[in-house]
C-alpha atoms as a PDB file:
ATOM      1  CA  UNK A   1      -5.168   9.163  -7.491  1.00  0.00           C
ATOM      2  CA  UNK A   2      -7.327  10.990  -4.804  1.00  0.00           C
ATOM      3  CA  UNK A   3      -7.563   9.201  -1.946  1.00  0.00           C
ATOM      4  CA  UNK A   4     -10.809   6.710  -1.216  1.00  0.00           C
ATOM      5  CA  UNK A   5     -13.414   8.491   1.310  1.00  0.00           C
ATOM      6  CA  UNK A   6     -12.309  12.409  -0.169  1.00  0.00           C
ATOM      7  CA  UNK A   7     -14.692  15.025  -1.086  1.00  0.00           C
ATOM      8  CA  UNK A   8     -13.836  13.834  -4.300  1.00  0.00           C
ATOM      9  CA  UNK A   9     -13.439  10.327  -4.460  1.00  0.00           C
ATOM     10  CA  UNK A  10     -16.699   9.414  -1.424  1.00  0.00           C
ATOM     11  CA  UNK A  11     -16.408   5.533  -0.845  1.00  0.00           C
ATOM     12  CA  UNK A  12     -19.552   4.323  -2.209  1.00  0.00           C
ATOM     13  CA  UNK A  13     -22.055   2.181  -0.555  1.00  0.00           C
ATOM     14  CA  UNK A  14     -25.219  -0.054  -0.773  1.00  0.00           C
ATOM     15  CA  UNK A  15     -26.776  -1.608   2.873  1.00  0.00           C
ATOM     16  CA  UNK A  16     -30.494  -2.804   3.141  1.00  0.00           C
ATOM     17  CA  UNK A  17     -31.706  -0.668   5.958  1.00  0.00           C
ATOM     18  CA  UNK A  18     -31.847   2.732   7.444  1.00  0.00           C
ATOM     19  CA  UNK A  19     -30.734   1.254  10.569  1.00  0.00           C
ATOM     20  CA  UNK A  20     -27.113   0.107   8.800  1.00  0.00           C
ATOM     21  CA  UNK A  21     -26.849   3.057   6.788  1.00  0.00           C
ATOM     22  CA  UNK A  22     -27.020   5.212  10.255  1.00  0.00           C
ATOM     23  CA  UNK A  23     -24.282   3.229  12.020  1.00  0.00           C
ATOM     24  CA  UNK A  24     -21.987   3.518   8.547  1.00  0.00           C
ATOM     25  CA  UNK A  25     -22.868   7.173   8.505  1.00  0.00           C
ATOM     26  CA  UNK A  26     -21.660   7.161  12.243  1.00  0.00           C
ATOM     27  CA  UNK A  27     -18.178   5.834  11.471  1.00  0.00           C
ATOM     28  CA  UNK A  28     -17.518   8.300   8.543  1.00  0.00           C
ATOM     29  CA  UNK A  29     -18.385  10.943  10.297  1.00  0.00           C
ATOM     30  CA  UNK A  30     -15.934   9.650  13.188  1.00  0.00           C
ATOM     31  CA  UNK A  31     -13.396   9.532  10.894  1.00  0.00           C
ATOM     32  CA  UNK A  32     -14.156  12.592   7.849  1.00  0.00           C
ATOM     33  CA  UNK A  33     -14.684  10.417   5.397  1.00  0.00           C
ATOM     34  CA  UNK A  34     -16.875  11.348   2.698  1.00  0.00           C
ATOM     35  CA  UNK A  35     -19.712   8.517   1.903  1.00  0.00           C
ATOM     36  CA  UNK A  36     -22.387   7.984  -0.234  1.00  0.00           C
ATOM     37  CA  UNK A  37     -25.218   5.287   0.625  1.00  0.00           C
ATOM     38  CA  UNK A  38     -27.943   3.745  -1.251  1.00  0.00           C
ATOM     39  CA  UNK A  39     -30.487   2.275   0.708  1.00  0.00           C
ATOM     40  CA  UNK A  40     -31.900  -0.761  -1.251  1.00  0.00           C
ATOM     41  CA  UNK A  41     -33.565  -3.378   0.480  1.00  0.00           C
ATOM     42  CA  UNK A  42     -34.022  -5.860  -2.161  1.00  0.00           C
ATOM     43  CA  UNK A  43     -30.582  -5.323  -3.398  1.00  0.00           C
ATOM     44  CA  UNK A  44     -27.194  -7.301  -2.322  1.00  0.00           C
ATOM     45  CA  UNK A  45     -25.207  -5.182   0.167  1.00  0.00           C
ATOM     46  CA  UNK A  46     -22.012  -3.370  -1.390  1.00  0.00           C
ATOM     47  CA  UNK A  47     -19.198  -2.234   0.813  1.00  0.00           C
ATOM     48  CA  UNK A  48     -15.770  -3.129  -0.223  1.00  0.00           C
ATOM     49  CA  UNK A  49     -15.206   0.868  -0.156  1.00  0.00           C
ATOM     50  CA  UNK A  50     -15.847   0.764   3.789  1.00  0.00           C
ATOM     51  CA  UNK A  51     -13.692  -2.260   4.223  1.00  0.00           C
ATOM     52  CA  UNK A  52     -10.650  -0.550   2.448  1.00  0.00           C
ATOM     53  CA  UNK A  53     -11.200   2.377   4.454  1.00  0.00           C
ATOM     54  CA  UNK A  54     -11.119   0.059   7.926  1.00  0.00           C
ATOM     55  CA  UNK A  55      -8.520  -1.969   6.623  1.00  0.00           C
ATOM     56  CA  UNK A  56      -5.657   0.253   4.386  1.00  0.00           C
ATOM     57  CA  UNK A  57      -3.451  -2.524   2.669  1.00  0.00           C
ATOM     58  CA  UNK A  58      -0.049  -1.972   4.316  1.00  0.00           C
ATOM     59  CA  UNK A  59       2.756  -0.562   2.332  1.00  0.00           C
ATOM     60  CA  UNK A  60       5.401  -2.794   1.285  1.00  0.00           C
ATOM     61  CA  UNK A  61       8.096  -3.688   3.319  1.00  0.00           C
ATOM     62  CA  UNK A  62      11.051  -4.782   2.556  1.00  0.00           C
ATOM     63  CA  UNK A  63      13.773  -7.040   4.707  1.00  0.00           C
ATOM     64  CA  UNK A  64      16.685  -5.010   3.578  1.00  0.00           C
ATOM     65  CA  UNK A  65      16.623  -1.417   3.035  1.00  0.00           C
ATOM     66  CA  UNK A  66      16.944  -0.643  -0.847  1.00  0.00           C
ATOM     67  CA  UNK A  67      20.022   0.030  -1.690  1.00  0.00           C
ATOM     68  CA  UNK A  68      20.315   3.281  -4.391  1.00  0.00           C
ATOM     69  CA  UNK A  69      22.481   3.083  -7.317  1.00  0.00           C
ATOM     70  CA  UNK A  70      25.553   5.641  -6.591  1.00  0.00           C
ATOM     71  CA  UNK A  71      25.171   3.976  -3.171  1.00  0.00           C
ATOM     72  CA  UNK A  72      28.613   1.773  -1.912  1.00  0.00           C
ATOM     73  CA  UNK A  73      27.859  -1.604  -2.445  1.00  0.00           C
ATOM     74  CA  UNK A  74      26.756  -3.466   0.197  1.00  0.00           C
ATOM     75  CA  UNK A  75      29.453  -6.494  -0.571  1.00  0.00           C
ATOM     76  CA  UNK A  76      31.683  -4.158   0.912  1.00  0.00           C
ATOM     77  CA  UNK A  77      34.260  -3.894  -2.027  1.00  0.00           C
ATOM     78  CA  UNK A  78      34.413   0.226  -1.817  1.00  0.00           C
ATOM     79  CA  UNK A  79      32.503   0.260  -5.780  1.00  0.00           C
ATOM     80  CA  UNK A  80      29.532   2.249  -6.084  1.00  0.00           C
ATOM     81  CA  UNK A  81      26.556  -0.399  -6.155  1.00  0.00           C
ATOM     82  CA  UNK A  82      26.159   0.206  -9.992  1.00  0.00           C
ATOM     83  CA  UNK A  83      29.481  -0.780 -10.820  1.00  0.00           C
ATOM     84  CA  UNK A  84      29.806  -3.799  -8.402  1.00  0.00           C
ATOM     85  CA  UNK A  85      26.708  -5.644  -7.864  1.00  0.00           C
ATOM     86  CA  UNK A  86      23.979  -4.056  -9.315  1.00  0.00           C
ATOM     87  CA  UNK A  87      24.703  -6.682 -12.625  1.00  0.00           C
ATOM     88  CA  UNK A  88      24.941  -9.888 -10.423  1.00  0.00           C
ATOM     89  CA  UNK A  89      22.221  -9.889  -7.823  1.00  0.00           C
ATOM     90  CA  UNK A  90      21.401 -13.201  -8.533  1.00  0.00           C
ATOM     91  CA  UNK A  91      24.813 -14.381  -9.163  1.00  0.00           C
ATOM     92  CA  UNK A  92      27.904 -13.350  -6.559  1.00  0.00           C
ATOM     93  CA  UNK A  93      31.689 -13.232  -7.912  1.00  0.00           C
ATOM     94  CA  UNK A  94      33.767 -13.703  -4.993  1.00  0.00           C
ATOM     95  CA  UNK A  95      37.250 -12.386  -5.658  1.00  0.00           C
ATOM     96  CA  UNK A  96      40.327 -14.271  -4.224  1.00  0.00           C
ATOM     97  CA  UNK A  97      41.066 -11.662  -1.719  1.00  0.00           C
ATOM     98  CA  UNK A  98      37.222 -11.640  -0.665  1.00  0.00           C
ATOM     99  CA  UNK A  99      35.905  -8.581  -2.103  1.00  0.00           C
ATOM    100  CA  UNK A 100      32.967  -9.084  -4.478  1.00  0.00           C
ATOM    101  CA  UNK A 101      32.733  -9.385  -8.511  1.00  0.00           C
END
């Protein structure tokens, strides 16, 4: 998907006055984004497009790094992830000499 405020994907945007429009026009320029605003005075204000462009949801993160499938398996039992774990995330098999499933 192109990203929001591109030449071709403008964030879209309805204020009531010339006065708001200017100072919106002011940040995109600030920051090249592409905008188009519709001044309507006797319409409700639109700009959830501006606020995603202030505001960029964070990426994911995740507490442990991701762990691939040929990777060793982080139980430490020298087996590829795939072959050890990968089947029992939610249940562990402790083995008698401490190594995992």
């Amino acid at each position: 998907m192109t990203r929001l405020g591109s030449h071709k994907n403008p964030a879209i945007l309805r204020v009531q006055s010339q006065e708001k429009a200017q100072e919106i026009l002011t940040i995109c320029d600030e920051n090249n984004w592409q905008v188009i605003i519709d001044i309507a005075p006797d319409k409700p204000e639109i700009t959830s497009d501006l606020d995603k462009l202030l505001h960029p949801s964070m990426p994911v993160q995740y507490e442990q790094p991701k762990v691939g499938r040929n990777d060793a398996c982080f139980c430490g039992s020298g087996k590829k992830y795939k072959k050890c774990c990968l089947n029992h995330e939610h249940e562990h098999h402790h083995h008698h000499d401490g190594t995992c499933c």
